[in-house]
Protein backbone atom coordinates (compact mmCIF):
# COMPACT_ATOMS: atom_id res chain seq x y z
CA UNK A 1 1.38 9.33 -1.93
CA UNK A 2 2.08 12.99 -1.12
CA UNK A 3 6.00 12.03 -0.87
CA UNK A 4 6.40 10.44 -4.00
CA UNK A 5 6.28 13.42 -6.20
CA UNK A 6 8.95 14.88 -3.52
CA UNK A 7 11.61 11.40 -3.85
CA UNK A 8 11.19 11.71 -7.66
CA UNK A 9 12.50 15.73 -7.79
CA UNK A 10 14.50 15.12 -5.50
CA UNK A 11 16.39 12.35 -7.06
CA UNK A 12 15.19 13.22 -11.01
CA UNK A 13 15.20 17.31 -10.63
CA UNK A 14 12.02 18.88 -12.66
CA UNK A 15 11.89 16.43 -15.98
CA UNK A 16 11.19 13.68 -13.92
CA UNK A 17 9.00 15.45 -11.95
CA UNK A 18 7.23 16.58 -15.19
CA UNK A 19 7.37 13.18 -16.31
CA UNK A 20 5.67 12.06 -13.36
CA UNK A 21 2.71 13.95 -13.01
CA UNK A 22 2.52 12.85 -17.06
CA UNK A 23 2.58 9.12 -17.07
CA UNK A 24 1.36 8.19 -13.37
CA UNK A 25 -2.52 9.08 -13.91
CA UNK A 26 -3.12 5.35 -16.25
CA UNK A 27 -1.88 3.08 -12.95
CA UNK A 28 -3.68 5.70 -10.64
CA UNK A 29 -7.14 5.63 -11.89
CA UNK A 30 -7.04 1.49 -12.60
CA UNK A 31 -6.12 1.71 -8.64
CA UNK A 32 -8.97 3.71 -7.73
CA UNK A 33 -11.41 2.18 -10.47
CA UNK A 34 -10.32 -1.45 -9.08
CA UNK A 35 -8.93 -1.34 -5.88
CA UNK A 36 -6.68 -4.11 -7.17
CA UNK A 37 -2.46 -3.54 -7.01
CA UNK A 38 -2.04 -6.82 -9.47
CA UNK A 39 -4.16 -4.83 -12.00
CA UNK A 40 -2.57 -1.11 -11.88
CA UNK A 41 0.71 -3.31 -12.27
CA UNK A 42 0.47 -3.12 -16.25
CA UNK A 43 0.29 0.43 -16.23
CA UNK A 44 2.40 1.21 -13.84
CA UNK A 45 4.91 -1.08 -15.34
CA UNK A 46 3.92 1.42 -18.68
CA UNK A 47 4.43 4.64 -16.81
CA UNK A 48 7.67 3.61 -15.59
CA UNK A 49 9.46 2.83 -19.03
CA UNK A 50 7.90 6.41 -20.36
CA UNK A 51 9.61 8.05 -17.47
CA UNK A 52 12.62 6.66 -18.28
CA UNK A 53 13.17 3.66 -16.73
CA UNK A 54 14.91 0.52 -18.21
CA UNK A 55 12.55 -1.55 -19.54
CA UNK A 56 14.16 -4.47 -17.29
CA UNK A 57 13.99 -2.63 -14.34
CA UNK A 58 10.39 -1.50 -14.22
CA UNK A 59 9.28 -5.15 -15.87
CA UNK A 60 11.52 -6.35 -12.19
CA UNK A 61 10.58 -4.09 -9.67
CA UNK A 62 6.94 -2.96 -10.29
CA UNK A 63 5.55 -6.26 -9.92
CA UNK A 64 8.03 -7.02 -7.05
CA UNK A 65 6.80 -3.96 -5.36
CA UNK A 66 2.50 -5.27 -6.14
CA UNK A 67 3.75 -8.26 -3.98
CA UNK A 68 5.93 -6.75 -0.96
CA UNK A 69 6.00 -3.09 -1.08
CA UNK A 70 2.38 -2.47 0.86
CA UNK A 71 2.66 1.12 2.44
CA UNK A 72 -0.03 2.01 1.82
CA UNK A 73 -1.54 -1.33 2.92
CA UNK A 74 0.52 -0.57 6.34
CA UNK A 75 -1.35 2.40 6.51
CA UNK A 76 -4.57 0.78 5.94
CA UNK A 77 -3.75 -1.64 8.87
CA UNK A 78 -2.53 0.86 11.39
CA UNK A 79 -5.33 2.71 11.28
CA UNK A 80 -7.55 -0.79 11.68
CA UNK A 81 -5.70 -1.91 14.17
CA UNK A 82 -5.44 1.31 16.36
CA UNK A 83 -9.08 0.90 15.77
CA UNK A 84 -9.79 -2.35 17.49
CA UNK A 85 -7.63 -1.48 20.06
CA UNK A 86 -9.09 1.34 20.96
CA UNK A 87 -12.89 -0.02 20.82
CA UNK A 88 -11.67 -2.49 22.83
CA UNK A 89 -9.70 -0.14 25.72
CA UNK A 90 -6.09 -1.37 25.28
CA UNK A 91 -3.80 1.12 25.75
CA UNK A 92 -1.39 2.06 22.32
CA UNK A 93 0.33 4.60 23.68
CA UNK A 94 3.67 2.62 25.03
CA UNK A 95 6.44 2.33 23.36
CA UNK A 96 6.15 -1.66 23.34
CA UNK A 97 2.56 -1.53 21.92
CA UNK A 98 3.61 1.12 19.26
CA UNK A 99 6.24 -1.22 18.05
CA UNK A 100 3.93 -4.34 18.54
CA UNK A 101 1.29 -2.45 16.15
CA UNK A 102 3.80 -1.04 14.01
CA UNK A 103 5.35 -4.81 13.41
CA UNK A 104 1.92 -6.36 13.12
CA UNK A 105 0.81 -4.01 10.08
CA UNK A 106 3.97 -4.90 8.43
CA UNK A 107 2.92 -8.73 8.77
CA UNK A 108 -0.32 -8.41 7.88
CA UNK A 109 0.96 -5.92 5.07
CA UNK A 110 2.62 -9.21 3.39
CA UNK A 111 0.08 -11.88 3.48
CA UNK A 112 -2.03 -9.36 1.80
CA UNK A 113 -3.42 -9.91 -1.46
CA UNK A 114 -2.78 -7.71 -4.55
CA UNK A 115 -6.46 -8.33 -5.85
CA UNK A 116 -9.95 -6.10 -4.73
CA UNK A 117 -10.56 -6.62 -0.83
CA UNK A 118 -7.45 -8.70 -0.69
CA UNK A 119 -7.17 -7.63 3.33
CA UNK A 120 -9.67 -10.34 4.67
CA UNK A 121 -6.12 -12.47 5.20
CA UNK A 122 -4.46 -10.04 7.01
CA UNK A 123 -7.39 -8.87 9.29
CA UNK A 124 -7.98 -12.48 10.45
CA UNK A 125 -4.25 -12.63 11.39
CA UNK A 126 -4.22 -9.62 13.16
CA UNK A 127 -7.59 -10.90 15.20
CA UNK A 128 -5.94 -14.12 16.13
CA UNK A 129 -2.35 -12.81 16.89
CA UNK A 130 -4.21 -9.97 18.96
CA UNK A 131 -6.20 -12.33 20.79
CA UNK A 132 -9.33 -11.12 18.99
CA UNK A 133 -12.55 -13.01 18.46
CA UNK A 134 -12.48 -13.77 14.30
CA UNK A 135 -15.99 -12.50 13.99
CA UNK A 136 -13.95 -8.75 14.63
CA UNK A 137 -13.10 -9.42 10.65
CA UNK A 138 -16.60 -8.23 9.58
CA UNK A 139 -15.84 -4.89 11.85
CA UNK A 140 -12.33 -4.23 10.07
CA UNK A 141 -13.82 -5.27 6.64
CA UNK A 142 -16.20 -1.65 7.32
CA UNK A 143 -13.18 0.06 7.41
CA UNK A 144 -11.12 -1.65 4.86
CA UNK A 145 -13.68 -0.39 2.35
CA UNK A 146 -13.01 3.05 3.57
CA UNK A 147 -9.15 2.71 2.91
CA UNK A 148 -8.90 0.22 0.47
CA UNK A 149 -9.15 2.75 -2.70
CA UNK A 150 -6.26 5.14 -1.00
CA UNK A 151 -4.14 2.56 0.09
CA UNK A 152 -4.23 0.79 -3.18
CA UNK A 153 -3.23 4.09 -5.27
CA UNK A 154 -0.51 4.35 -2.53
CA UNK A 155 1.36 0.83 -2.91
CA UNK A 156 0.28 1.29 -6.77
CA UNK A 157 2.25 4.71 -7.25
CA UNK A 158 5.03 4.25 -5.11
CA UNK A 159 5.83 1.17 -7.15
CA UNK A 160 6.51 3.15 -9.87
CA UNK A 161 8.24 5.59 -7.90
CA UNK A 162 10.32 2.50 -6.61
CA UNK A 163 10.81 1.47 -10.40
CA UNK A 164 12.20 5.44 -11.48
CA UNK A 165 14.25 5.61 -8.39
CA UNK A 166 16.30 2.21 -8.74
């Protein structure tokens, strides 16, 4: 979230900077006030055409983006997987279990839902590909509704972002 205004003056200069910080509050508060991607999609899709973007590309790659463009829903799982891990003593530090975590987020990232607490998919896949008992779910669900508002206003901003950039 913190880069975003950064990738749109750099690529946009100050008017789209300006425009920015004008149109993106609508998808930003539905994120927060829902925790849902699919329903800051509208607005976003909004506050893309009034900074300027095609009409065809923001109707193409803001709801593309609600669907596969999760960082902030990597985020979310990083941090709830480093979690586990750590309750449970395995060591995160090499290089092979940074790129194992790392690669599961991503995974777990996709199969994701775009709707309020849409994670409960992804944490049981990262229990069973981790070797986890499935009853860990309830212990990352405490944590996903710690994250869930940020990440959401991440993956919902940076779609837009996404949208003013292409």
């Amino acid at each position: 979230f913190v880069l975003n205004p950064l990738y749109i003056f750099l690529f946009r200069g100050t008017d789209g900077l300006r425009a920015y910080w004008t149109h993106i509050w609508p998808p930003s508060i539905t994120a927060i006030a829902t925790t849902s991607s699919a329903a800051a999609m509208p607005p976003g899709i909004e506050a893309a055409r009034r900074m300027g973007v095609a009409p065809e590309i923001a109707e193409s790659i803001v709801p593309l983006g609600t669907n596969l463009h999760k960082d902030g829903s990597v985020m979310a799982g990083l941090l709830k997987i480093v979690f586990l891990m750590s309750l449970f003593g395995q060591d995160f530090a090499t290089p092979g279990a940074a790129l194992m975590v790392i690669g599961l987020a991503i995974i777990a990232s996709l199969v994701t839902g775009a709707v309020p607490s849409g994670a409960g998919t992804g944490e049981l896949l990262t229990c069973m590909l981790m070797g986890f008992s499935p009853e860990m779910v309830g212990m990352m669900m405490v944590i996903s509704t710690l994250v869930d508002i940020p990440a959401t206003l991440m993956n919902s901003s940076s779609n837009v972002v996404a949208a003013a950039l292409v």
